[in-house]
Protein backbone atom coordinates (compact mmCIF):
# COMPACT_ATOMS: atom_id res chain seq x y z
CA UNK A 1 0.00 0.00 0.00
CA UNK A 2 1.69 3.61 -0.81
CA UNK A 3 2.17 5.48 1.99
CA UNK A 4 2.62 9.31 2.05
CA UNK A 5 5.82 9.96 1.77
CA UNK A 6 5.76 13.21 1.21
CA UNK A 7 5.51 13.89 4.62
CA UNK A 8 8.47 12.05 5.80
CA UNK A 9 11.35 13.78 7.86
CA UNK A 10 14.59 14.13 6.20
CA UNK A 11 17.12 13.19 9.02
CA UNK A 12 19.63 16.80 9.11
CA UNK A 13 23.28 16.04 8.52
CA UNK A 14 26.64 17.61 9.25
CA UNK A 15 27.71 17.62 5.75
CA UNK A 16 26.48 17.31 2.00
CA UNK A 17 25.83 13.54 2.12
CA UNK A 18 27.38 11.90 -0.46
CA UNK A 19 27.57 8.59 -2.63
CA UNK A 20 30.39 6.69 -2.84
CA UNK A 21 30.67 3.75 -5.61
CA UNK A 22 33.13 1.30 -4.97
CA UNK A 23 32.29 -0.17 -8.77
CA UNK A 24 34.42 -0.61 -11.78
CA UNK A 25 33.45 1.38 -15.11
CA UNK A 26 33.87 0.39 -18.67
CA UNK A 27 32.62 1.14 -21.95
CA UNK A 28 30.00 -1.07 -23.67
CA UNK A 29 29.82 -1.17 -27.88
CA UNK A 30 26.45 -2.46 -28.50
CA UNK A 31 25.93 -4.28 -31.76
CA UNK A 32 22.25 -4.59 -33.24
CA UNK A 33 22.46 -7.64 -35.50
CA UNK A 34 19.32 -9.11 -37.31
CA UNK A 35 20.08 -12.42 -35.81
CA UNK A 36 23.38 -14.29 -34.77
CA UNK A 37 26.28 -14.85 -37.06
CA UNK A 38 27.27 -18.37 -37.31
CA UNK A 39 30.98 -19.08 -36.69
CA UNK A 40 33.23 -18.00 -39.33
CA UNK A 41 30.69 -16.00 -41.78
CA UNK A 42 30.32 -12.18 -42.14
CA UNK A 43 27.38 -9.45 -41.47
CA UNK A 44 26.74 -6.39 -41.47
CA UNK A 45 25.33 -4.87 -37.81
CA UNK A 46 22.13 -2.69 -38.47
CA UNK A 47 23.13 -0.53 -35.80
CA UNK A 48 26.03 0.01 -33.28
CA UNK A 49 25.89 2.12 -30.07
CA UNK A 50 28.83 2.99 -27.40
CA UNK A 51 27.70 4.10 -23.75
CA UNK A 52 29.56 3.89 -20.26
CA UNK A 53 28.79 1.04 -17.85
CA UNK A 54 28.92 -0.67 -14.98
CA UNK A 55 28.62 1.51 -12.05
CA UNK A 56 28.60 4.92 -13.75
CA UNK A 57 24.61 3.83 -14.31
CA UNK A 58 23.94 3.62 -10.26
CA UNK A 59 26.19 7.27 -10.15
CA UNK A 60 24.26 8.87 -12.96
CA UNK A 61 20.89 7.84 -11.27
CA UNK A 62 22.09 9.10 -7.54
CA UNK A 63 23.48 12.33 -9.33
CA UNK A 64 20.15 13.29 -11.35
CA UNK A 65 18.13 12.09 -7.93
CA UNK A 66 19.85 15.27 -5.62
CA UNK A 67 23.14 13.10 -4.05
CA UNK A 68 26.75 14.31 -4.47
CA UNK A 69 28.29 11.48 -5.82
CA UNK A 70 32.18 10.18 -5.78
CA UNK A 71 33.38 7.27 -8.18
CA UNK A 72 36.41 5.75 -6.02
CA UNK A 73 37.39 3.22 -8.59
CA UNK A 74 39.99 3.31 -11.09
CA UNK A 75 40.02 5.12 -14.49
CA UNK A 76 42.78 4.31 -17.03
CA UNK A 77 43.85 6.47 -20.01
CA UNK A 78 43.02 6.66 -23.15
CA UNK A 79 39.92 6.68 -25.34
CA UNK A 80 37.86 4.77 -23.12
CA UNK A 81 39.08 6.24 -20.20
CA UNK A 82 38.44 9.70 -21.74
CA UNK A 83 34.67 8.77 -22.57
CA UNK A 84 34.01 7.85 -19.20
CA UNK A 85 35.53 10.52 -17.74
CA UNK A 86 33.21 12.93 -20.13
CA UNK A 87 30.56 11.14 -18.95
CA UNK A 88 31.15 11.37 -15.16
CA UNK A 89 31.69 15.21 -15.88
CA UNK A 90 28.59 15.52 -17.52
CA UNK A 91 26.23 14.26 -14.95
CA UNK A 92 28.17 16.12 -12.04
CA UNK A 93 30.02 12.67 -10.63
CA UNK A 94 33.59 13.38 -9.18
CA UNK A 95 36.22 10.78 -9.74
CA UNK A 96 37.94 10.36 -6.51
CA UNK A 97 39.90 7.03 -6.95
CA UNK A 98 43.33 6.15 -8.33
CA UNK A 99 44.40 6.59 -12.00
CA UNK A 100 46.38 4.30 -13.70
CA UNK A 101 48.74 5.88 -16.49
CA UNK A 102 49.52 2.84 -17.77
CA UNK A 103 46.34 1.26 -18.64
CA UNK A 104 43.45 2.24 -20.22
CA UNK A 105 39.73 1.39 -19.42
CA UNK A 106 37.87 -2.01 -20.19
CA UNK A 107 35.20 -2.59 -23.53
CA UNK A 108 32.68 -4.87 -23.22
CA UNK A 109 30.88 -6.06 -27.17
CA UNK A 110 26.81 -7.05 -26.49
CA UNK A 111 25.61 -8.39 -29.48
CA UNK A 112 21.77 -8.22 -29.91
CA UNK A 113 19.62 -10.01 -32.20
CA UNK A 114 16.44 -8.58 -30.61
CA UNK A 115 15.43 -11.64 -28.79
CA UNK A 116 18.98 -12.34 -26.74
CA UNK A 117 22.19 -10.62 -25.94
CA UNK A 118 25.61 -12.10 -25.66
CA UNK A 119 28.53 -10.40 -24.09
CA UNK A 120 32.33 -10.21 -24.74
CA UNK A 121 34.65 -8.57 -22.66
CA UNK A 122 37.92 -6.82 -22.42
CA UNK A 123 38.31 -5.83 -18.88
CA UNK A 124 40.88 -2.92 -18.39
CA UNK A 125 42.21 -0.39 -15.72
CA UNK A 126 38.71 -0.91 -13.72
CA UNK A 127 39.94 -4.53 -13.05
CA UNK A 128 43.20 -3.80 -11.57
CA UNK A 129 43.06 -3.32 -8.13
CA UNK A 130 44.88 -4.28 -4.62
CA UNK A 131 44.25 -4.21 -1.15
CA UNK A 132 45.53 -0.44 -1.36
CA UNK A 133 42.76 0.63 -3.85
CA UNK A 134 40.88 2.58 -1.59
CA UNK A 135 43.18 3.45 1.35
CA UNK A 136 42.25 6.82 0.88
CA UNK A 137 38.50 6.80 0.57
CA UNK A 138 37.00 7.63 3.51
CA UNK A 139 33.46 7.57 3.65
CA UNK A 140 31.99 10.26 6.87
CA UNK A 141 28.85 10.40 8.73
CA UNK A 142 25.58 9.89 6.53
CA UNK A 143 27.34 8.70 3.60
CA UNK A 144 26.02 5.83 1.68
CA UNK A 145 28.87 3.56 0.10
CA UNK A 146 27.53 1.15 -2.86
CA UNK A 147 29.24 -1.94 -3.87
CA UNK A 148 27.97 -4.18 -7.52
CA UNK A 149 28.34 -7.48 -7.72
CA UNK A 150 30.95 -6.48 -10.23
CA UNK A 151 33.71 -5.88 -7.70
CA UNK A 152 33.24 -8.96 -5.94
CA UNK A 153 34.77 -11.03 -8.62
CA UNK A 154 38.00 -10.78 -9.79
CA UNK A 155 40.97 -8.63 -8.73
CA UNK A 156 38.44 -6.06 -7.19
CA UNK A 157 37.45 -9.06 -4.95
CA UNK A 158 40.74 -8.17 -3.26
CA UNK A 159 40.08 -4.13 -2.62
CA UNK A 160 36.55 -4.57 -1.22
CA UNK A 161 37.67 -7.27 1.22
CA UNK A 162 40.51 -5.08 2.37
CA UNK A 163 37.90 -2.13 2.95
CA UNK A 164 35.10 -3.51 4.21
CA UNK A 165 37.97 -5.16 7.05
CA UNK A 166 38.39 -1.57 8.25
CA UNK A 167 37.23 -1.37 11.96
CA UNK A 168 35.19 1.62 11.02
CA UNK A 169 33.45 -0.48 8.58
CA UNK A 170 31.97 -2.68 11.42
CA UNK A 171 28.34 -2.69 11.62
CA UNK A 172 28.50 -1.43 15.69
CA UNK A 173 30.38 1.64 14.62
CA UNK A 174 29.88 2.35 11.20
CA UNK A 175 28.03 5.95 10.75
CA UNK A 176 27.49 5.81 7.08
CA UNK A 177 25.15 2.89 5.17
CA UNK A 178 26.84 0.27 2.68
CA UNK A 179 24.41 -0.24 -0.01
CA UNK A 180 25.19 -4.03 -1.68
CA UNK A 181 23.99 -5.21 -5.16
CA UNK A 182 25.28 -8.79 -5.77
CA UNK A 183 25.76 -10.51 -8.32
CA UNK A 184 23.79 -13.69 -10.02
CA UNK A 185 27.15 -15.58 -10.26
CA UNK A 186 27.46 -15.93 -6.15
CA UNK A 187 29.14 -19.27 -6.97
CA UNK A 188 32.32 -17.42 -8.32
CA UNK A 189 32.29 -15.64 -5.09
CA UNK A 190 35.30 -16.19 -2.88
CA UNK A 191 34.14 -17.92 0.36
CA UNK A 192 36.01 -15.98 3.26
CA UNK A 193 34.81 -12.73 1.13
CA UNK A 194 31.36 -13.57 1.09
CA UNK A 195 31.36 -14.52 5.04
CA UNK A 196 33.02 -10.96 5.46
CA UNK A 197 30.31 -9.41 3.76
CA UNK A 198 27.28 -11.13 5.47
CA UNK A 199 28.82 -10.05 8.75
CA UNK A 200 28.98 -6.62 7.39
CA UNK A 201 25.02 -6.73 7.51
CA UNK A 202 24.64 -4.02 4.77
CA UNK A 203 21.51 -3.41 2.70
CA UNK A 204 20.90 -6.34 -0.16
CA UNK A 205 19.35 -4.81 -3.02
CA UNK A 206 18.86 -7.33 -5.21
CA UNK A 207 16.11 -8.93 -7.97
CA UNK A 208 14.68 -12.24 -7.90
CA UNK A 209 17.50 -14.02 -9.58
CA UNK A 210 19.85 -12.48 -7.61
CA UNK A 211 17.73 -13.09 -4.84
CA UNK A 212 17.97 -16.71 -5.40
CA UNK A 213 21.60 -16.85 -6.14
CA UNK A 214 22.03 -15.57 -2.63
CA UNK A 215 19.79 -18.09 -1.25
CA UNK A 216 21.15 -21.45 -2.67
CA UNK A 217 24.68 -20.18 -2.04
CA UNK A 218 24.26 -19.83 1.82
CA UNK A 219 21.45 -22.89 1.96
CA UNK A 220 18.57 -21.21 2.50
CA UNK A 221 15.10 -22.79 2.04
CA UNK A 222 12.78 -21.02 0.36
CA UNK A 223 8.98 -22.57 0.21
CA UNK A 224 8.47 -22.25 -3.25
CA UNK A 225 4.93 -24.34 -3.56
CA UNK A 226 3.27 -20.24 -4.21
CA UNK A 227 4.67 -20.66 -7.53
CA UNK A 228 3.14 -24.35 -8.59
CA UNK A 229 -0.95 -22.40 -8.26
CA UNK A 230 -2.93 -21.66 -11.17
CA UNK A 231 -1.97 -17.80 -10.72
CA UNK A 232 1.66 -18.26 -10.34
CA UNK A 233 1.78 -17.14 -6.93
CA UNK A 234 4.67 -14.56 -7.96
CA UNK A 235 3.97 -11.99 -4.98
CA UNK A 236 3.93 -14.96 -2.18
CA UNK A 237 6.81 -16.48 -3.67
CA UNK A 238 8.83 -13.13 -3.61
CA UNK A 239 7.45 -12.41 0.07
CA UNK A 240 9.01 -15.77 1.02
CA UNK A 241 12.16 -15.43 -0.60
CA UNK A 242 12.68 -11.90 0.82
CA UNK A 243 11.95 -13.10 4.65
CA UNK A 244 14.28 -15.75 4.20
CA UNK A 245 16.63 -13.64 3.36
CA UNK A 246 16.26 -10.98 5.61
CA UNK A 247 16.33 -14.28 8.32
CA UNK A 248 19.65 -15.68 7.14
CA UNK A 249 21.77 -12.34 6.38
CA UNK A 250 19.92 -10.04 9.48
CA UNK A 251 20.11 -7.24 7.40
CA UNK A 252 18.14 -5.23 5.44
CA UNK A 253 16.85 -7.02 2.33
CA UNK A 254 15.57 -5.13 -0.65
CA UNK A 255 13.53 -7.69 -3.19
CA UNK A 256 12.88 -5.57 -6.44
CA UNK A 257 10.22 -6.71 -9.06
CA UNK A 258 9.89 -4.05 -11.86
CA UNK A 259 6.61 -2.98 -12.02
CA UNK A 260 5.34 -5.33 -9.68
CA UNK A 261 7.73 -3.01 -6.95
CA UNK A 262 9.71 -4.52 -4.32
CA UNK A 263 9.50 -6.33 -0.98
CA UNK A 264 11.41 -5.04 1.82
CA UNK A 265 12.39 -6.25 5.31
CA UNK A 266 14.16 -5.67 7.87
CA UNK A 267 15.87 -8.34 10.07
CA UNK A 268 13.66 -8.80 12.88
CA UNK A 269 10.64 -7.14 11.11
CA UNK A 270 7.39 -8.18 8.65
CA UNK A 271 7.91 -8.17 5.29
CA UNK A 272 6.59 -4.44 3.69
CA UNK A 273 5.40 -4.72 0.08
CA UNK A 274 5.92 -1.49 -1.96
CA UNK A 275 3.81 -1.07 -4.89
CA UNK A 276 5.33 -0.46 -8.04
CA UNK A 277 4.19 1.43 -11.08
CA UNK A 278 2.57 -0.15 -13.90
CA UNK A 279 4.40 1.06 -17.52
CA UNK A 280 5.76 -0.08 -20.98
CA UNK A 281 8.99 -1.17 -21.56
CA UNK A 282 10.50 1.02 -24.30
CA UNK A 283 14.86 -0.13 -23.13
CA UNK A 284 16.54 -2.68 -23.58
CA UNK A 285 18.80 -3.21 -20.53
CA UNK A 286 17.37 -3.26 -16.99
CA UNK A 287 16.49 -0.58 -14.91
CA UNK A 288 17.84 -1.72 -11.86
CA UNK A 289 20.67 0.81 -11.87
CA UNK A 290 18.45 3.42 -11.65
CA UNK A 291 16.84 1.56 -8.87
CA UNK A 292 19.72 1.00 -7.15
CA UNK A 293 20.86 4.69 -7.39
CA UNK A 294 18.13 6.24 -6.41
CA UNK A 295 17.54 4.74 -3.25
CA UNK A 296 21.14 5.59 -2.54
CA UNK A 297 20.82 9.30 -2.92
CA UNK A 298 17.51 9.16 -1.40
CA UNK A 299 19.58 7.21 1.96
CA UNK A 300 22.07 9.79 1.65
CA UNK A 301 19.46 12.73 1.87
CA UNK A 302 18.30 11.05 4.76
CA UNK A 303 14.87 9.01 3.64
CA UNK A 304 14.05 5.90 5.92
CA UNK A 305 14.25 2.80 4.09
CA UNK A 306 10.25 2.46 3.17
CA UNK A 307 9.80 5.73 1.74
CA UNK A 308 13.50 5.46 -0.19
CA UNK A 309 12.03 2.34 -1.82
CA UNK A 310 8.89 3.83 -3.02
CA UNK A 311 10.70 6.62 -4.97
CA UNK A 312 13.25 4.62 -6.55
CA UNK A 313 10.37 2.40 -8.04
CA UNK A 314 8.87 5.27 -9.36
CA UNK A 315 12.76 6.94 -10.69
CA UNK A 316 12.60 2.92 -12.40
CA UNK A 317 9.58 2.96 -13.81
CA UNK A 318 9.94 6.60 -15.39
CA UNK A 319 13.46 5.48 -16.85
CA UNK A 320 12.32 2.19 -18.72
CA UNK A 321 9.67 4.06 -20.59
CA UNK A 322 12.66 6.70 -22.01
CA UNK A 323 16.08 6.06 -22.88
CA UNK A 324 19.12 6.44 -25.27
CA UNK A 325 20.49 3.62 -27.18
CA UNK A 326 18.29 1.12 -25.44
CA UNK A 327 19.41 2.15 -21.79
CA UNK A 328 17.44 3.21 -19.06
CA UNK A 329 17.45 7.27 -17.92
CA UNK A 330 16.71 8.32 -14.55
CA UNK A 331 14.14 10.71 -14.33
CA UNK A 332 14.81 13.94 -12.10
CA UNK A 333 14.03 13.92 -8.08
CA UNK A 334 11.26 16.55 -8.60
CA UNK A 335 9.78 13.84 -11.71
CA UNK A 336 10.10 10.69 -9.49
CA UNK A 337 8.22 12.59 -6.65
CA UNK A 338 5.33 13.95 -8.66
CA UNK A 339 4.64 10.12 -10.00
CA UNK A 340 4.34 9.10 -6.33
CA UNK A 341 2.16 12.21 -5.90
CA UNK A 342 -0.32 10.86 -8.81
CA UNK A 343 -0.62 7.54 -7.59
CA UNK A 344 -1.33 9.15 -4.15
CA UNK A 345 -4.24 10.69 -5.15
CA UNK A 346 -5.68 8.28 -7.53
CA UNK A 347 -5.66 6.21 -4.60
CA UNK A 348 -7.82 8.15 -2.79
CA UNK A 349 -10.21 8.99 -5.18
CA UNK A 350 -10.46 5.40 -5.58
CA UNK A 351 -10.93 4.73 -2.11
């Protein structure tokens, strides 16, 4: 059921609050091809696209939503390091990590036919981190710090581990939020890494196959007999797989649907189903960046949890309907808001 959060108190801070991405960043050349070439033959593309990736879509999002934002990863040089740099300029995000002269920035081919995607890719500078990677990030009171599922793999397995070990990082201390988006490939995961991370307690944002990625890695049961009735049973089946969650990681767990919205839960707490907001589908890639970014600068600005979730499913469902090249753009604060505001009423004219 909405609930008004207009009216919600912003928590005051003691300084601009701020998002801080832990991510990697790389460039992605999407290829439009009328179907699959089979090995060895030639065809022309009907279109081809370039855009940045990776995290810069969570920054962009917490940027346009209000939040300062910080990328603390690394950027390379040269012409992929110099697009994403232009990018991060042009929607106000500060790069704040290391740069590596030597090396420049990863490409990633996606090859669409329309009906599936396949992905090649040429990590770069992003990928080359060490347990020193972020010795000088240091996030401050009210901050929100997001790490993808990205970093958890590979070298930047290494950096996160090292930061997250930080005694300022521990859960009874910590004054700012960590914000975690994992990744469906939790089996590549090193073990001792993901143990660190559940004892972090952060917030899981996450979909459903992430969700259940999550959930068979760690062992946890899941009743999934909602999904055998006639009607699918898709809401009880996500309520279930979110408490289970939430039991097993005692942390906040945030269970994203599209327009269906998202179920939330804190450890020791019901489950809390936010509505979402019906739309078409105009993209091409997910708008769970936008999700995920959103709620971050809303967190930052001081939102509770609830009411955070609410306006990122609106900033979602406003992006998926526009977008450049087939990806996703966040809508402004002020646009997300006045969705929300329009559902509020029709809800109580319809009551």
């Amino acid at each position: 059921m909405l609930s008004d959060i207009l009216h919600s108190i912003q928590a005051k801070r003691d300084h601009e609050p701020t998002v801080i991405s832990l991510g990697q960043v790389w460039v992605d050349s999407m290829i439009k091809v009328p179907e699959f070439p089979a090995p060895g033959s030639f065809m022309n593309a009907e279109s081809i696209a370039r855009s940045v990736n990776g995290s810069f879509a969570v920054l962009e999002a917490a940027s346009r939503m209000g939040a300062q934002t910080e990328l603390a990863g690394i950027l390379g040089t040269g012409p992929w390091s110099d697009m994403i740099r232009r990018a991060l300029k042009r929607v106000n995000v500060r790069h704040t990590g290391i740069t590596n002269k030597g090396l420049d920035n990863g490409l990633r081919l996606v090859i669409n036919d329309g009906q599936e995607r396949s992905f090649i890719s040429a990590p770069g500078a992003e990928v080359r981190t060490d347990a020193h990677t972020f010795d000088d990030m240091h996030p401050k009171s009210g901050d929100v710090v997001h790490i993808s599922g990205a970093s958890l793999m590979n070298t930047g397995a290494v950096a996160v581990g090292s930061f997250i070990s930080r005694p300022e990082c521990a859960p009874d201390v910590r004054d700012f939020r960590i914000v975690l988006t994992p990744t469906s490939m939790m089996s590549t995961v090193n073990e001792r890494l993901l143990e660190d991370i559940v004892l972090l307690h952060p917030i899981w944002v996450l979909n459903r196959q992430q969700g259940r990625a999550i959930a068979d890695r760690l062992g946890i049961e899941v009743d999934e007999t909602a999904t055998m009735r006639v009607d699918g049973g898709f809401d009880d089946s996500m309520s279930a797989l979110c408490d289970g969650l939430a039991d097993v990681l005692r942390a906040p767990v945030v269970l994203r649907a599209g327009s269906r919205g998202a179920w939330v839960r804190r450890h020791g707490e019901p489950v809390q189903h936010i509505d979402g907001f019906e739309t078409k589908a105009t993209h091409i890639r997910s708008a769970g960046p936008t999700h995920t970014g959103a709620l971050c600068a809303l967190l930052a600005n001081g939102w509770n949890l609830e009411s955070a979730v609410q306006i990122a499913n609106a900033a979602a469902s406003i992006a998926i309907t526009k977008g450049i090249n087939g990806v996703p753009q966040c809508p402004t604060y002020d646009e997300a808001v006045a969705l929300v505001t329009k559902a509020l009423k029709d809800a109580e004219h319809a009551d």
